[in-house]
Protein backbone atom coordinates (compact mmCIF):
# COMPACT_ATOMS: atom_id res chain seq x y z
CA UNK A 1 0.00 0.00 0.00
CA UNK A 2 2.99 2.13 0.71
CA UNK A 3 3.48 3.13 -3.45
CA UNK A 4 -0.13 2.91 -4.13
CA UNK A 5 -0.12 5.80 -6.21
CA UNK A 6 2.47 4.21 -9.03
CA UNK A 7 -0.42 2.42 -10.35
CA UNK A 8 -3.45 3.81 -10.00
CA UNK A 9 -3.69 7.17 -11.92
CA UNK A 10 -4.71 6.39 -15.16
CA UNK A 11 -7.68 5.69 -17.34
CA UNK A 12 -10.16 4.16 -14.83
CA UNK A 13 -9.40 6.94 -11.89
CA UNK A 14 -10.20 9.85 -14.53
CA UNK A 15 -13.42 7.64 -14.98
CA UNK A 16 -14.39 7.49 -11.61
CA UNK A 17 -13.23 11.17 -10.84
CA UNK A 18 -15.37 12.49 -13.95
CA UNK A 19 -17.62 14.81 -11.83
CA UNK A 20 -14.32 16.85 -11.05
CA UNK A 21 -14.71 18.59 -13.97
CA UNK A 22 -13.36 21.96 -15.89
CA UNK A 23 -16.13 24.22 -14.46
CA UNK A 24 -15.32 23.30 -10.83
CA UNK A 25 -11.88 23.60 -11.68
CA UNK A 26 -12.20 26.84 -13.54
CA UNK A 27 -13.81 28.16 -9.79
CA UNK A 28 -11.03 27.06 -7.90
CA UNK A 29 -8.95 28.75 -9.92
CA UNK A 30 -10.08 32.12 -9.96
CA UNK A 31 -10.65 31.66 -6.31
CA UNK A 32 -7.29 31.62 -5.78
CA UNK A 33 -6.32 34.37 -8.28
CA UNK A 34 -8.49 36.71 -6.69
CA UNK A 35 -6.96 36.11 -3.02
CA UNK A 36 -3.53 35.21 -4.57
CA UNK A 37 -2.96 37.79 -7.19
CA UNK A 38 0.68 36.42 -7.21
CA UNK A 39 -0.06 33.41 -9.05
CA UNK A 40 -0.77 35.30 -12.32
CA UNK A 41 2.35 35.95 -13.27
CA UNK A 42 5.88 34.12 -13.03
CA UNK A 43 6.47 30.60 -13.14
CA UNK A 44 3.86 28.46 -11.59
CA UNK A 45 3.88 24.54 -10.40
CA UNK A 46 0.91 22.82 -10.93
CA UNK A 47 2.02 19.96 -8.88
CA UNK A 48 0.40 16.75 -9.76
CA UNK A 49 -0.88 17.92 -12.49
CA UNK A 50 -2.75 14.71 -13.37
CA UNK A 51 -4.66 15.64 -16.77
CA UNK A 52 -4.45 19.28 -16.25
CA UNK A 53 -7.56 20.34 -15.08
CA UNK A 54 -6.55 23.22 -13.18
CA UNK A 55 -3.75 24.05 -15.40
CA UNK A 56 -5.79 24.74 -18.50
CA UNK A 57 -7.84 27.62 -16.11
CA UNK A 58 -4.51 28.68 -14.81
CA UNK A 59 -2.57 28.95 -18.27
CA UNK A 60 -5.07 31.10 -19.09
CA UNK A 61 -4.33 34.16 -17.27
CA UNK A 62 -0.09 32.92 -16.66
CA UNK A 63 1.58 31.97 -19.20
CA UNK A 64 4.49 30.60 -17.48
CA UNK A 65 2.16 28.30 -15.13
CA UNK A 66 3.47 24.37 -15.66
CA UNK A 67 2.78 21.16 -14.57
CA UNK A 68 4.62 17.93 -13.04
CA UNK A 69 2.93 14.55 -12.33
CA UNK A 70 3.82 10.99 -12.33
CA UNK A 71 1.37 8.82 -13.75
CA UNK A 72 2.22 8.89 -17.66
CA UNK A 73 -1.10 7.99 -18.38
CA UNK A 74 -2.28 11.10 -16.87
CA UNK A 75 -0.20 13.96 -18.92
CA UNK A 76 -1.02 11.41 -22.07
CA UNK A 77 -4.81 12.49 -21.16
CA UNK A 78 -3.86 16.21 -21.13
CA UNK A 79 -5.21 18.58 -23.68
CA UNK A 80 -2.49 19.42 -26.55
CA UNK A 81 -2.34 22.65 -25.72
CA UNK A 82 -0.91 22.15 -22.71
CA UNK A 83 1.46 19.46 -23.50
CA UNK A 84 4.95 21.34 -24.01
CA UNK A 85 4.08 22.52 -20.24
CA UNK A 86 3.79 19.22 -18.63
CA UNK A 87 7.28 17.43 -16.50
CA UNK A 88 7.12 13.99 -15.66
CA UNK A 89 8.09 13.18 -12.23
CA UNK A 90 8.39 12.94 -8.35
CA UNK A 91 7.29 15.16 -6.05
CA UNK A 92 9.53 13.62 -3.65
CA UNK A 93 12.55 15.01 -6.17
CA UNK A 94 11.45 18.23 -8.02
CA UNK A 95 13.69 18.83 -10.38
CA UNK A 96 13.96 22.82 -10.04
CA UNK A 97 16.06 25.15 -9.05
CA UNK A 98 16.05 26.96 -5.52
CA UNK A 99 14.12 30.03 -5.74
CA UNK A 100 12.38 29.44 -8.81
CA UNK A 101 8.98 29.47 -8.72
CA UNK A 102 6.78 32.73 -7.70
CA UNK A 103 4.01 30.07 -6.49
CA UNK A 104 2.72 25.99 -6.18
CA UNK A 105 -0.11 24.72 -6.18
CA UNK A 106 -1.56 21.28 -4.75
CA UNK A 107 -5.55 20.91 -5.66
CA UNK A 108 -7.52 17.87 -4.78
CA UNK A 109 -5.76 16.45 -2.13
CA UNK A 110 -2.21 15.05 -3.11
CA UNK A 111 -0.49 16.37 -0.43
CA UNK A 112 -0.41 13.30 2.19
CA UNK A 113 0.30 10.32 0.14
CA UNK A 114 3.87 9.84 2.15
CA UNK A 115 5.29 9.04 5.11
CA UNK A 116 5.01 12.05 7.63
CA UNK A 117 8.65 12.74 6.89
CA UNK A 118 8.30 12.62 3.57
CA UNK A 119 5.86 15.04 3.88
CA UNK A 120 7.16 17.23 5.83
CA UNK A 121 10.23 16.67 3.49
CA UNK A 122 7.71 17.55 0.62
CA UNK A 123 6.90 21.09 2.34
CA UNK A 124 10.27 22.14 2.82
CA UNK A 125 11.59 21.05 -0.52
CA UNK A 126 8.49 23.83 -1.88
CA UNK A 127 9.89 26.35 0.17
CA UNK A 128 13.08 26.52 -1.48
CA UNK A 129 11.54 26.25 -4.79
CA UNK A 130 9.90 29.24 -3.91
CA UNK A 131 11.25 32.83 -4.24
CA UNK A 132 10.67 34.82 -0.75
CA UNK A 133 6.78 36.23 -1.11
CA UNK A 134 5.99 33.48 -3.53
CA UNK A 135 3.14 31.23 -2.67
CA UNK A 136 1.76 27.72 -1.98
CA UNK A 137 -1.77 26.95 -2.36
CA UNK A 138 -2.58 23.50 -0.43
CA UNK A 139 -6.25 21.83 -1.58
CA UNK A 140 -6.85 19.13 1.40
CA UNK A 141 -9.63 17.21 2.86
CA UNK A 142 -11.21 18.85 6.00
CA UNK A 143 -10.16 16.16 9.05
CA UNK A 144 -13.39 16.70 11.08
CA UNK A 145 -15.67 16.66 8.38
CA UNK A 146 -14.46 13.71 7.23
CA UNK A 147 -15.01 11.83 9.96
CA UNK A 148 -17.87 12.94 10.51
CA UNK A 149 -19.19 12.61 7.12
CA UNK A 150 -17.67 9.22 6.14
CA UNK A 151 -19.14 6.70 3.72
CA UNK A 152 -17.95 3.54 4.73
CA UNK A 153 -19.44 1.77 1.75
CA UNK A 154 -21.26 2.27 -1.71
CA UNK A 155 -21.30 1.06 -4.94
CA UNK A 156 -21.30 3.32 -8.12
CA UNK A 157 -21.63 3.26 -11.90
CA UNK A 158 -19.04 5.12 -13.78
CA UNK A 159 -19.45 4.56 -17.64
CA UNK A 160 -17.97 1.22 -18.46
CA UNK A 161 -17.33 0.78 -14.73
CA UNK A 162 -19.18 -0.59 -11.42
CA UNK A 163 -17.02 0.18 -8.77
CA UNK A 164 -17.24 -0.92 -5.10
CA UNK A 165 -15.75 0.77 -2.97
CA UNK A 166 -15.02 0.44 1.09
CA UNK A 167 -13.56 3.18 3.32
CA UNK A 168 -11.90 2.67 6.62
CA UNK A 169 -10.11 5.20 8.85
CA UNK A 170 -7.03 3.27 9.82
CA UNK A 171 -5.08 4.85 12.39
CA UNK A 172 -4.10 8.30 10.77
CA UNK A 173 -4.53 7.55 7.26
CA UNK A 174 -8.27 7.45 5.12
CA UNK A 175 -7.95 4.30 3.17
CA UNK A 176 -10.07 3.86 0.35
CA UNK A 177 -10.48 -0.12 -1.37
CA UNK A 178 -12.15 -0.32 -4.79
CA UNK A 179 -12.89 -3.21 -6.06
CA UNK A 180 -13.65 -2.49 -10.01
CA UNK A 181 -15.45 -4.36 -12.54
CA UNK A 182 -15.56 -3.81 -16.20
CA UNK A 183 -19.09 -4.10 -17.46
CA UNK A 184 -18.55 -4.82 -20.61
CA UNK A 185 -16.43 -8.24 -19.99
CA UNK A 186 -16.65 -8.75 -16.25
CA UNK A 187 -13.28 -8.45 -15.50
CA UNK A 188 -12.57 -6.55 -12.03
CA UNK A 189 -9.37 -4.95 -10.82
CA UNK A 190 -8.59 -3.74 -6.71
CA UNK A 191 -7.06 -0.71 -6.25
CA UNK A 192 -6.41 1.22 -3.25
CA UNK A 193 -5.81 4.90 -2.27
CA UNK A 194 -4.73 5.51 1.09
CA UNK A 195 -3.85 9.25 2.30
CA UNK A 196 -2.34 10.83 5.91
CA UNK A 197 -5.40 13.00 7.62
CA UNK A 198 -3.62 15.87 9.03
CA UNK A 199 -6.12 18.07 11.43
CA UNK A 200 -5.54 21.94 10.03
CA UNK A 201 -3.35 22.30 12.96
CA UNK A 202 -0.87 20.34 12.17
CA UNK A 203 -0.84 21.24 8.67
CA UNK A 204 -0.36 24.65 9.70
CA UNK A 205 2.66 23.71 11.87
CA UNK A 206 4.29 21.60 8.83
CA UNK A 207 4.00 24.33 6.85
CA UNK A 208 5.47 27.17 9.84
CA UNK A 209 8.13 24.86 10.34
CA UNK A 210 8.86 24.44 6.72
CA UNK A 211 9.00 28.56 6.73
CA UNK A 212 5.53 29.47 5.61
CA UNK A 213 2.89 32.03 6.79
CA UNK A 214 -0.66 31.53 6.55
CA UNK A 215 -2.52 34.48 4.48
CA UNK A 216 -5.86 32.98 4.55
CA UNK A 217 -7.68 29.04 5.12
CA UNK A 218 -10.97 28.65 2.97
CA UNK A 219 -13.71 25.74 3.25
CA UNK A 220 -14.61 25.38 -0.01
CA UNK A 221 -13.96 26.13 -4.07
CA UNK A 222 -16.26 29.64 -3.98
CA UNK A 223 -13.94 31.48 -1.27
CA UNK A 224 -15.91 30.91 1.86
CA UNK A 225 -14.22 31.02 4.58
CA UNK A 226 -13.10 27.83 6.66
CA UNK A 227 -15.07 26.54 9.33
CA UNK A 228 -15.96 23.52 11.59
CA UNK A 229 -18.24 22.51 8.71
CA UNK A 230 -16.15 22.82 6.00
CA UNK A 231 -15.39 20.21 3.81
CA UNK A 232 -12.31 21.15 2.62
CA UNK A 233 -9.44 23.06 4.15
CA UNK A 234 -8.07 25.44 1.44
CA UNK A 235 -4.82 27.37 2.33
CA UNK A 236 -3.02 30.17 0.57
CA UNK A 237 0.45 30.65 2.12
CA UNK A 238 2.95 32.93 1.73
CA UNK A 239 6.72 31.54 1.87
CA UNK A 240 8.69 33.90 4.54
CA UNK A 241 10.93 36.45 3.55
CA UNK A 242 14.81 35.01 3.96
CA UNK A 243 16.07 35.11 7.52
CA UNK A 244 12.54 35.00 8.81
CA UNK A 245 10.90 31.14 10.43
CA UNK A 246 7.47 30.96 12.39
CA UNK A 247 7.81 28.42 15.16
CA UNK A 248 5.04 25.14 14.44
CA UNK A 249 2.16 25.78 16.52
């Protein structure tokens, strides 16, 4: 389970992820353009990328936004246009220089797919990407309402797919099992995706400790702002001008 994600993001996940579609994506973008003015201009990481769906919105307005992400079948999927923007690779090694980038972005959630230190390891790597001023956007589930909200089980139709799927809260990770059949021939496939549930807390203090300030948390893609209720916890930080470090929390 450790290296789930080396072979699950291809054609079946943008199948079952269908819903997550341009228009939401185009939101979430100009969400964070209008409390991150930054991000329109100077080179941008879209980081994981996947097919591009928040790149195309981005590219729009900066023309020096790019992506990275691993899964090959992913950038394959990505609209031409936006192929000669697109790096395959690693999070875990960016292959930039220090100082680089005037912002990064991670939407729907891929921050947490490590270890904690290679998490934490993920956060600081980020911060030297980034120029002093320049600014991380981090799109992650909302602990509480999570929990709260949880589906253990249900079973779902997704074009040529039935998938069922289980969910299970296994000490501090969300692990989801799908079991996937292929209607057409009735073959099935398992796959798993299992992620590290960080309260907001302690994703604030990673990303103090990794020299970030907090300019604002929102609960959702429109801009309102977080709450108990929220289901997501969206944060636009700000990476610390050089010689400056917040303390964690």
């Amino acid at each position: 389970m450790a290296d789930w994600f080396n072979d699950w993001f291809d054609e079946d996940y943008l199948a079952l992820y269908a819903n997550r579609d341009g228009a939401e994506a185009g939101q979430a973008v100009a969400t964070a353009l209008r409390l991150a003015p930054e991000l329109a201009t100077g080179p941008v990481l879209d980081l994981a990328c996947g097919a591009g769906r928040h790149l195309w919105p981005l590219r729009e307005v900066n023309g020096e936004a790019f992506g990275l992400d691993l899964s090959e079948s992913l950038l394959r999927a990505a609209p031409v246009r936006l192929r000669g923007h697109l790096l395959r690779g690693d999070m875990r090694r960016l292959p930039l220089q220090p100082g680089s980038l005037a912002g990064a972005c991670l939407w729907f959630t891929p921050f947490g797919y490590f270890s904690d230190a290679d998490n934490r390891s993920l956060l600081h790597d980020l911060a030297a990407c980034l120029k002093p001023g320049g600014i991380l956007l981090m799109d992650y589930l909302h602990a509480a309402h999570l929990r709260k909200n949880l589906v253990v089980e249900d079973v779902e139709e997704h074009g040529r797919l039935r998938v069922h799927s289980r969910r299970t809260l296994e000490g501090q990770r969300i692990v989801k099992r799908m079991s996937i059949e292929y209607l057409e021939s009735g073959a099935t496939r398992e796959v798993v995706e299992s992620v590290r549930v960080y309260e907001p807390v302690e994703l604030l203090a990673l990303a103090q400790e990794a020299g970030f300030q907090l300019r604002t948390a929102l609960g959702d893609y429109s801009g309102t702002p977080f709450n108990l209720e929220s289901p997501r916890w969206l944060a636009l930080f700000e990476k610390s001008s050089v010689g400056q470090r917040t303390d964690p929390v």
